[in-house]
N, C-alpha and C. Protein backbone atom coordinates (compact mmCIF):
# COMPACT_ATOMS: atom_id res chain seq x y z
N UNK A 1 92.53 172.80 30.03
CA UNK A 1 93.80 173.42 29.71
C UNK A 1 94.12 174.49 30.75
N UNK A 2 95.10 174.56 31.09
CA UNK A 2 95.54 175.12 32.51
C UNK A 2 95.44 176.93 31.74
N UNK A 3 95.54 177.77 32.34
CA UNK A 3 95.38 179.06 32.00
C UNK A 3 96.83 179.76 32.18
N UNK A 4 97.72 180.45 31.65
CA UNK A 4 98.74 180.98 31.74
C UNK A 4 98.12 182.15 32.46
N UNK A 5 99.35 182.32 33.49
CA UNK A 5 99.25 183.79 34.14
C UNK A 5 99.96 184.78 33.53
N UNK A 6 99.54 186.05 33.62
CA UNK A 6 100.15 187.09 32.78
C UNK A 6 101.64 187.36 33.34
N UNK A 7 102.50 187.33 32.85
CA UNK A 7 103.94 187.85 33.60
C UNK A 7 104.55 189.47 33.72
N UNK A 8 104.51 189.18 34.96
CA UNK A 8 104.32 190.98 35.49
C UNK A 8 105.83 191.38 35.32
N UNK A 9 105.65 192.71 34.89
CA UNK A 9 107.20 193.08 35.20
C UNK A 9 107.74 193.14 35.83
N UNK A 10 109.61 193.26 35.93
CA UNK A 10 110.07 192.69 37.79
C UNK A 10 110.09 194.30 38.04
N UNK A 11 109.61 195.60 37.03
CA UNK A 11 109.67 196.69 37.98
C UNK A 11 108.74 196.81 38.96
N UNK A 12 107.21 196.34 38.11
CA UNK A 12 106.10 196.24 38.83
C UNK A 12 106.24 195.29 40.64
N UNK A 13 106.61 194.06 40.39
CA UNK A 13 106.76 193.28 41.51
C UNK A 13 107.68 194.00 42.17
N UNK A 14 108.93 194.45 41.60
CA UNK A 14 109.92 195.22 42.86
C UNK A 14 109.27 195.78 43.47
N UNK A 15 108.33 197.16 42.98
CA UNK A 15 107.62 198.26 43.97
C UNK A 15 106.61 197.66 44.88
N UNK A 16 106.06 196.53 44.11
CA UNK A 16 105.52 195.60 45.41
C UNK A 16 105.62 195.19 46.58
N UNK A 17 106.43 194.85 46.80
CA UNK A 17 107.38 194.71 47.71
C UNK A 17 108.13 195.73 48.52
N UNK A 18 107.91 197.06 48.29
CA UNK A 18 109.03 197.94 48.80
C UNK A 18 107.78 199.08 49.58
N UNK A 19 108.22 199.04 50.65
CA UNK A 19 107.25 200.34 51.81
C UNK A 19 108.54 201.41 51.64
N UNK A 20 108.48 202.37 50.95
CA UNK A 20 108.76 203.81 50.96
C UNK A 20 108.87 205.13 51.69
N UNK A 21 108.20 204.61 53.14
CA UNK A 21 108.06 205.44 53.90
C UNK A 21 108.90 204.53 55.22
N UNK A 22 109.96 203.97 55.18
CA UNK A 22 110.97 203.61 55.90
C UNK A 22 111.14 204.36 56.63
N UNK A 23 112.01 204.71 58.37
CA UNK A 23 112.99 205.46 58.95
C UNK A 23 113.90 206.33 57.89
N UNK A 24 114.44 207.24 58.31
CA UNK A 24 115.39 208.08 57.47
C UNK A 24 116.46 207.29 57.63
N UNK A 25 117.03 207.45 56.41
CA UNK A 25 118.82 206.87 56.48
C UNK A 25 119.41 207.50 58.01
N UNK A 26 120.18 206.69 58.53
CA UNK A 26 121.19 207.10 60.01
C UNK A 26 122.11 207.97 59.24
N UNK A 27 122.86 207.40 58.56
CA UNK A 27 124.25 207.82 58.21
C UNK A 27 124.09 208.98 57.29
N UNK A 28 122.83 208.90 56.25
CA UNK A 28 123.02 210.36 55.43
C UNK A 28 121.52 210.36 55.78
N UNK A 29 121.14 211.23 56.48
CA UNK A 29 119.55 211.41 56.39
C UNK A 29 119.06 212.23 55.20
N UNK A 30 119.83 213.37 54.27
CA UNK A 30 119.60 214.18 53.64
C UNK A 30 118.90 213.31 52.18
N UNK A 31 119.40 211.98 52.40
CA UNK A 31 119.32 210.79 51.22
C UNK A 31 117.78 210.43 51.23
N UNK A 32 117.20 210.61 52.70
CA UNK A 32 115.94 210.42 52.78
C UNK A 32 115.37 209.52 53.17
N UNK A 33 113.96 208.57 53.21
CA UNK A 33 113.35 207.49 53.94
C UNK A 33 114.45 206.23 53.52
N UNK A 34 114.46 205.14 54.24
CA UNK A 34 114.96 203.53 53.82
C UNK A 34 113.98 203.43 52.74
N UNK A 35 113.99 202.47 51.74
CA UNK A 35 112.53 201.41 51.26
C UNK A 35 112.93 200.49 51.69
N UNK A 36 112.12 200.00 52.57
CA UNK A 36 112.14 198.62 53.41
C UNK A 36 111.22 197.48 52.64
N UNK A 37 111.93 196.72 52.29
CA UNK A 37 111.78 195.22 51.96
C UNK A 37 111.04 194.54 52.40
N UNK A 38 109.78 194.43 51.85
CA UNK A 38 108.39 193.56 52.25
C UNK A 38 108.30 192.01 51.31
N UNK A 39 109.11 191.49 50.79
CA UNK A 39 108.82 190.65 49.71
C UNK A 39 110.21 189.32 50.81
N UNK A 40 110.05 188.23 49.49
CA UNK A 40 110.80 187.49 50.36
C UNK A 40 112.32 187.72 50.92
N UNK A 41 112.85 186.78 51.59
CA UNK A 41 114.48 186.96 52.31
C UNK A 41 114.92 185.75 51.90
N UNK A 42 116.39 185.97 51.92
CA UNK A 42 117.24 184.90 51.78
C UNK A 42 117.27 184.00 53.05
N UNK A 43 118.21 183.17 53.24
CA UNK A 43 118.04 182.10 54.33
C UNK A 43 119.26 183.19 55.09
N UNK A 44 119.82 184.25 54.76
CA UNK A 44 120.50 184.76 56.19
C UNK A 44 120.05 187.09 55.93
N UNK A 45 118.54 186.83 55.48
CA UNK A 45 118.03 187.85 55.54
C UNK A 45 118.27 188.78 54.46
N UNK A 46 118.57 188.82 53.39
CA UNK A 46 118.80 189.61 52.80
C UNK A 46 117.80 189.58 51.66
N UNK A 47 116.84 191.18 51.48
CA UNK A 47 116.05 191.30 50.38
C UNK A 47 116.20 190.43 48.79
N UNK A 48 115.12 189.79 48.69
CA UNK A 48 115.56 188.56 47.27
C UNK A 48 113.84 188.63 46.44
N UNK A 49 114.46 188.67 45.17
CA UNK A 49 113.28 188.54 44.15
C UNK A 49 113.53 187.93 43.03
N UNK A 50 112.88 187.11 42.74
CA UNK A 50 112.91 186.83 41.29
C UNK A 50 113.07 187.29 40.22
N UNK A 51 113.85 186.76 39.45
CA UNK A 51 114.33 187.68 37.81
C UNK A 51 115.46 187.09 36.99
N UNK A 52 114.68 187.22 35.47
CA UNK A 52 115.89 186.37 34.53
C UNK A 52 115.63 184.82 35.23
N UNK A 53 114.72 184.40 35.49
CA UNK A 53 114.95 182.70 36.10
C UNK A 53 115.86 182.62 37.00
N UNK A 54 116.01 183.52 37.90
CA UNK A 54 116.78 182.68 39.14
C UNK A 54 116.49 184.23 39.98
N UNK A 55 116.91 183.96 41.29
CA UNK A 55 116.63 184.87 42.80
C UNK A 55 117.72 185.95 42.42
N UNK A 56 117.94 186.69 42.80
CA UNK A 56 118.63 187.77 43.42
C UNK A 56 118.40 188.69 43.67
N UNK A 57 119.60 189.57 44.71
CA UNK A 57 119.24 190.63 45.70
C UNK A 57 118.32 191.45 44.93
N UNK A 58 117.10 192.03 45.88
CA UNK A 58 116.63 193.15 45.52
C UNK A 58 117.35 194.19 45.26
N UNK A 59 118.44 194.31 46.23
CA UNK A 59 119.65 195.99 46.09
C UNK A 59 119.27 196.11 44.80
N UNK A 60 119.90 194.90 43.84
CA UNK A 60 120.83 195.20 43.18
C UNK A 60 119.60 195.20 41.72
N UNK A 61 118.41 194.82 41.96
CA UNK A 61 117.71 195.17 41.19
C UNK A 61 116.69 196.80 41.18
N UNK A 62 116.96 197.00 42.31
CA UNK A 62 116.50 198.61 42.75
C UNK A 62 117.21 199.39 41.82
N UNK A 63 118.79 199.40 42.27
CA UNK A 63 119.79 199.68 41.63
C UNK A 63 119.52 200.18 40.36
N UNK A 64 119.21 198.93 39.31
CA UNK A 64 119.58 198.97 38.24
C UNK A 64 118.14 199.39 37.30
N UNK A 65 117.41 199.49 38.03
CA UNK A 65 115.54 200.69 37.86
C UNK A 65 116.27 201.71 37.72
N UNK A 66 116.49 202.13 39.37
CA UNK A 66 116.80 203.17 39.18
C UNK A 66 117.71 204.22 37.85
N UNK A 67 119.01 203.47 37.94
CA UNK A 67 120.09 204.04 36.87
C UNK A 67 119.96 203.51 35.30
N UNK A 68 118.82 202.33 35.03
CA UNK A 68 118.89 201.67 33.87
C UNK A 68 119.94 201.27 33.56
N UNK A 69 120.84 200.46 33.94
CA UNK A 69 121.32 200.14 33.49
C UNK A 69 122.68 198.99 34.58
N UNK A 70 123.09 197.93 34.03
CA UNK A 70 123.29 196.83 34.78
C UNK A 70 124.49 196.99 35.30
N UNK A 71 124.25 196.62 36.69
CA UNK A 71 125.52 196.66 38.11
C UNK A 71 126.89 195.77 37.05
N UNK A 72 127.99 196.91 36.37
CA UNK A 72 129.26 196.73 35.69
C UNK A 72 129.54 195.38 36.61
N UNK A 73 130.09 194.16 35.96
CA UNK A 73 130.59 192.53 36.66
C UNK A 73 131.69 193.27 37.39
N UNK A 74 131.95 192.73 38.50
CA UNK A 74 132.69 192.54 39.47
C UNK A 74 132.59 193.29 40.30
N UNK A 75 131.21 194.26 40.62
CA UNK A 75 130.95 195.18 41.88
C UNK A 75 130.13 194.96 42.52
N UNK A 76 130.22 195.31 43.50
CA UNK A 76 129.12 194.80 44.83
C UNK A 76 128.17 196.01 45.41
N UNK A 77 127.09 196.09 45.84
CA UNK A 77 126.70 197.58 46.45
C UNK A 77 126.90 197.57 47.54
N UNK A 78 127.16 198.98 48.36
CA UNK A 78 127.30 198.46 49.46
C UNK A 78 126.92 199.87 49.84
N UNK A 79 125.92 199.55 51.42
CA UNK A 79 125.41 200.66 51.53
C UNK A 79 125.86 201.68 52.48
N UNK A 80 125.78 203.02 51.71
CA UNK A 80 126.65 203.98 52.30
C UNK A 80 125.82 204.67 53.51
N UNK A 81 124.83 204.81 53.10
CA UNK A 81 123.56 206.07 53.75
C UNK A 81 123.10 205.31 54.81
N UNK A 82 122.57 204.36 55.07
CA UNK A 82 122.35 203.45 56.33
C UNK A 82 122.79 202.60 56.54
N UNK A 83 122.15 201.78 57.43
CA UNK A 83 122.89 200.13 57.99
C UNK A 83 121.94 199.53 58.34
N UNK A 84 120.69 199.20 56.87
CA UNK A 84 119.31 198.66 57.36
C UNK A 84 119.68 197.75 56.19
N UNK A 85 119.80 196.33 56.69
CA UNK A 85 119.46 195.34 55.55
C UNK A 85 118.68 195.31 54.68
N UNK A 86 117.23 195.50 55.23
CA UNK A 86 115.81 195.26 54.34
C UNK A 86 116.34 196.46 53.49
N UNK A 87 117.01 197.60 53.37
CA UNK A 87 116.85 198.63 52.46
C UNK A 87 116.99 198.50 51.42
N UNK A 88 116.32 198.74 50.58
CA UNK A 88 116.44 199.00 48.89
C UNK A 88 116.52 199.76 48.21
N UNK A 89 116.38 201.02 49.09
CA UNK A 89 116.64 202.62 48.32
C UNK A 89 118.13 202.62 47.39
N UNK A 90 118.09 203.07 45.71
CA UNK A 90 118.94 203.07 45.13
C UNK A 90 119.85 203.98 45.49
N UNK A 91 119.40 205.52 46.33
CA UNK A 91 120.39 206.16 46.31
C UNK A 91 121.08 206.13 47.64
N UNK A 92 121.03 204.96 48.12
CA UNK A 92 121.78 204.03 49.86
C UNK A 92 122.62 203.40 49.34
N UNK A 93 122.42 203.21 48.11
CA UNK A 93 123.82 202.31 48.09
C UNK A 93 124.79 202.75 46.63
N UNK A 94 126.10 202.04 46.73
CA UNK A 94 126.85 202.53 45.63
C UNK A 94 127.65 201.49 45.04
N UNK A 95 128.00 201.26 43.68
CA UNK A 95 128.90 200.23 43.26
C UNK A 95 130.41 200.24 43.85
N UNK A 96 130.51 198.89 44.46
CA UNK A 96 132.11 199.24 45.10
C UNK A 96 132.78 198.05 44.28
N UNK A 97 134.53 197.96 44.04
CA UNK A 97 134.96 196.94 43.89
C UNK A 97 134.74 195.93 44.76
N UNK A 98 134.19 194.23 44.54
CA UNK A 98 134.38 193.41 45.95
C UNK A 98 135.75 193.03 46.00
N UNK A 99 135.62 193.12 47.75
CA UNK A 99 136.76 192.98 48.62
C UNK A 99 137.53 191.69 47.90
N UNK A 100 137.14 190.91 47.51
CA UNK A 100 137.87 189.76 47.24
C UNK A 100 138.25 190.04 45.70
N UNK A 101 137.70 190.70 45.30
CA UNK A 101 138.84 190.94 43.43
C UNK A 101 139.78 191.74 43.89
N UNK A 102 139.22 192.96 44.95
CA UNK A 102 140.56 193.97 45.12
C UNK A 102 141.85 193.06 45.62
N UNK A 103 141.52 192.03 46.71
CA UNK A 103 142.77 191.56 46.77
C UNK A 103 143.43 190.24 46.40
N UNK A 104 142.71 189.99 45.61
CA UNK A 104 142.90 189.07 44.77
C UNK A 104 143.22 189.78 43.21
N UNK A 105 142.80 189.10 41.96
CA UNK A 105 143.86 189.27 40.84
C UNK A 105 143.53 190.40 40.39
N UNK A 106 142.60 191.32 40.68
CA UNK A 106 142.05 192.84 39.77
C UNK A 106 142.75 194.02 40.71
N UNK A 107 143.42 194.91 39.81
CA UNK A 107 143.84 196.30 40.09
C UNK A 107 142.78 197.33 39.82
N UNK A 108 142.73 198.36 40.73
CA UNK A 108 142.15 199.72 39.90
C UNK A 108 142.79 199.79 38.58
N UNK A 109 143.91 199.56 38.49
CA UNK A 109 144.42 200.09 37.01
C UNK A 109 144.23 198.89 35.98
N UNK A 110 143.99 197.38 36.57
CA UNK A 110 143.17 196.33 35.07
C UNK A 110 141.95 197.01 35.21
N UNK A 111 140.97 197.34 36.27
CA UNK A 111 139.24 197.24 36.44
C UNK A 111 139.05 198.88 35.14
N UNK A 112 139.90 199.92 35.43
CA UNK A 112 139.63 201.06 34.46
C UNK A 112 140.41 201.05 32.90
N UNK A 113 141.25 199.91 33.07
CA UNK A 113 141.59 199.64 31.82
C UNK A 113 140.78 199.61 30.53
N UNK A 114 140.64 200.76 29.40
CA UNK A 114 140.09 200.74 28.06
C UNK A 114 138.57 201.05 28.82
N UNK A 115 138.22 201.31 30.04
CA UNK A 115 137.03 201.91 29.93
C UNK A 115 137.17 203.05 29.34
N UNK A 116 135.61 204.27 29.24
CA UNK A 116 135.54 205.36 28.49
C UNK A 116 134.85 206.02 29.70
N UNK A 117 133.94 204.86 30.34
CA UNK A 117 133.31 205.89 31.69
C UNK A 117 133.42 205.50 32.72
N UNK A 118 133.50 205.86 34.13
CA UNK A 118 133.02 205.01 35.02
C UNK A 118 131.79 204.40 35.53
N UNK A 119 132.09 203.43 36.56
CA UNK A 119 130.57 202.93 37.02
C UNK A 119 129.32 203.87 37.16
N UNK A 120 128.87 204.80 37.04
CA UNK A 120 128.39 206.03 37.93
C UNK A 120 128.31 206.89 36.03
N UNK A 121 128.91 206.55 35.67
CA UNK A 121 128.24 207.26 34.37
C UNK A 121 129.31 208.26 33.59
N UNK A 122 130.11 208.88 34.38
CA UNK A 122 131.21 210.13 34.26
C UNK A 122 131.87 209.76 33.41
N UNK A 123 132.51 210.47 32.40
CA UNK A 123 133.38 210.57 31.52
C UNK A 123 134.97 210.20 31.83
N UNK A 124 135.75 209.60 31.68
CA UNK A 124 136.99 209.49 31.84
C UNK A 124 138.02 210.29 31.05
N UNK A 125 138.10 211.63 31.43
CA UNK A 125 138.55 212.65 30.82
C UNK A 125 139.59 212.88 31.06
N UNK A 126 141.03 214.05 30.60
CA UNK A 126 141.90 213.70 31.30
C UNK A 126 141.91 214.59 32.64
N UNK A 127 141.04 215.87 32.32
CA UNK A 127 140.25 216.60 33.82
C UNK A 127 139.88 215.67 34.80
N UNK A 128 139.36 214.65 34.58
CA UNK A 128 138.07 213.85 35.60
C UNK A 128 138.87 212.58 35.83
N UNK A 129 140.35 212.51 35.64
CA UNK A 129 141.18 210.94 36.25
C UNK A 129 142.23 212.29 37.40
N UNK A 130 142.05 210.86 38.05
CA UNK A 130 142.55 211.13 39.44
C UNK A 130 143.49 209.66 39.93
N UNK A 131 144.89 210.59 39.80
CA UNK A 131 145.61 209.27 40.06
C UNK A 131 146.06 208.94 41.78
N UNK A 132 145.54 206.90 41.85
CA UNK A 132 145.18 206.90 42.98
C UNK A 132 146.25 205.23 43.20
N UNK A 133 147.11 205.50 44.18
CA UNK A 133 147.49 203.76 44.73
C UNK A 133 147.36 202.76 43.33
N UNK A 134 147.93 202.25 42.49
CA UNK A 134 147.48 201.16 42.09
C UNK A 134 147.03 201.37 40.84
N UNK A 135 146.84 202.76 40.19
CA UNK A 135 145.74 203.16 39.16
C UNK A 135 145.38 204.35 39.43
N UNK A 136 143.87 204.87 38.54
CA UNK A 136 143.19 205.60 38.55
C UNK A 136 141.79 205.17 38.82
N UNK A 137 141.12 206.84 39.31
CA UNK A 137 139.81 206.33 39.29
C UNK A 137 139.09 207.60 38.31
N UNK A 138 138.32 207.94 38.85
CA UNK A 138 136.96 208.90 38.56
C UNK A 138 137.18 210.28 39.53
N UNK A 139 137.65 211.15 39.08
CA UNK A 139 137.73 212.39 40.16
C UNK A 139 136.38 212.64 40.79
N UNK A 140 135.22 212.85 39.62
CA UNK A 140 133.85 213.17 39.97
C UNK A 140 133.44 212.64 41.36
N UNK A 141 133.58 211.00 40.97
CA UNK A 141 133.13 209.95 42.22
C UNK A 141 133.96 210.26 43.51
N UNK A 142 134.97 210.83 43.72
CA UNK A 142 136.09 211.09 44.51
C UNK A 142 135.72 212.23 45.22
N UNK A 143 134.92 213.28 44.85
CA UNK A 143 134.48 214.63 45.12
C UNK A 143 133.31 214.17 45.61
N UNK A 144 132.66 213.03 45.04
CA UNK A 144 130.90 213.43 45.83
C UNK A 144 131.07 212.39 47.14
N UNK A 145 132.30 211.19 46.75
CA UNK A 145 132.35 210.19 48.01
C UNK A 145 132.89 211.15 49.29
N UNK A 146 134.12 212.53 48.91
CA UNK A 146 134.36 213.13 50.04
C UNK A 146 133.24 214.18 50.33
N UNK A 147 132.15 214.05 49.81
CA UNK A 147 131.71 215.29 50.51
C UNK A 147 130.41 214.59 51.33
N UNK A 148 130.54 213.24 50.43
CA UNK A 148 129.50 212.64 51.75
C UNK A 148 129.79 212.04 52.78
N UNK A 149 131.20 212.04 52.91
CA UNK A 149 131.94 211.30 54.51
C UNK A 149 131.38 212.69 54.97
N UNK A 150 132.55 214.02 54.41
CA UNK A 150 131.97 215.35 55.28
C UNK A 150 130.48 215.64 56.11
N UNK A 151 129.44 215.37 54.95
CA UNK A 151 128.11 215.42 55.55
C UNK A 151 127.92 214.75 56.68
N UNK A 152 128.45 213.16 56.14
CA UNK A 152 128.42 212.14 57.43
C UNK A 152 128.80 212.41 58.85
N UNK A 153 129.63 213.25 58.75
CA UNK A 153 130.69 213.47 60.12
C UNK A 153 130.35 215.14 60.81
């Protein structure tokens, strides 16, 4: 009788896979080392692991360790702090609308429709909306995205 292997958790296997002591982010160094991606790649390089029965990006499972809780449908990460593929550091990257809902059938103003928070956790208060092109967003997210171009530059 064949022996079952124990099934590891995908937090356990993520950190497996991840060297921590990366180069510093280019773009925000203050963000700190890359985690560079030691586990398998996709067929055009991009960090991939197993989970839930099927592959996907490491990002986006870093991601969702990190914050507990699952990348909101229809956003993409995309990384702000460097421009290292293998990276997996959660706080390199950020939930963005993808390019193809923005211009295709989703508005800022359907995507925040009857939410209560945004992606990022913040309250949708009437302090913390910030009216923007198209809709609203998240003032909070608006304040920390400008102060990290500032840093950037």
């Amino acid at each position: 009788m064949p022996v079952a292997r124990p099934k590891i958790p995908v937090e356990e296997r993520f950190f497996a896979n991840v060297d921590t002591d990366g180069p510093i982010a280019d773009l925000r160094p203050d963000l700190g080392p890359c985690w560079l991606w030691t586990g398998h790649l996709t067929g055009d390089g991009y960090p991939e692991i197993y989970r839930n029965g099927h592959n996907t990006h490491a990002h986006r499972v870093g991601w969702e360790i990190a914050w507990g809780k699952p990348i909101p449908k229809g956003l993409r990460l995309k990384h702000f702090a460097c421009t290292r593929r293998l990276c997996v550091n959660p706080d390199h990257v950020r939930p963005k609308v993808a390019v193809e809902n923005v211009l295709g059938s989703i508005n800022l103003a359907e995507w925040n429709e009857g939410r209560s928070h945004c992606v990022m956790g913040h309250q949708f208060t009437k302090p913390n909306i910030i009216y923007v092109p198209g809709g609203w967003a998240c003032r909070e997210c608006r304040i920390e995205v400008a102060r990290e171009r500032r840093k950037a530059s």
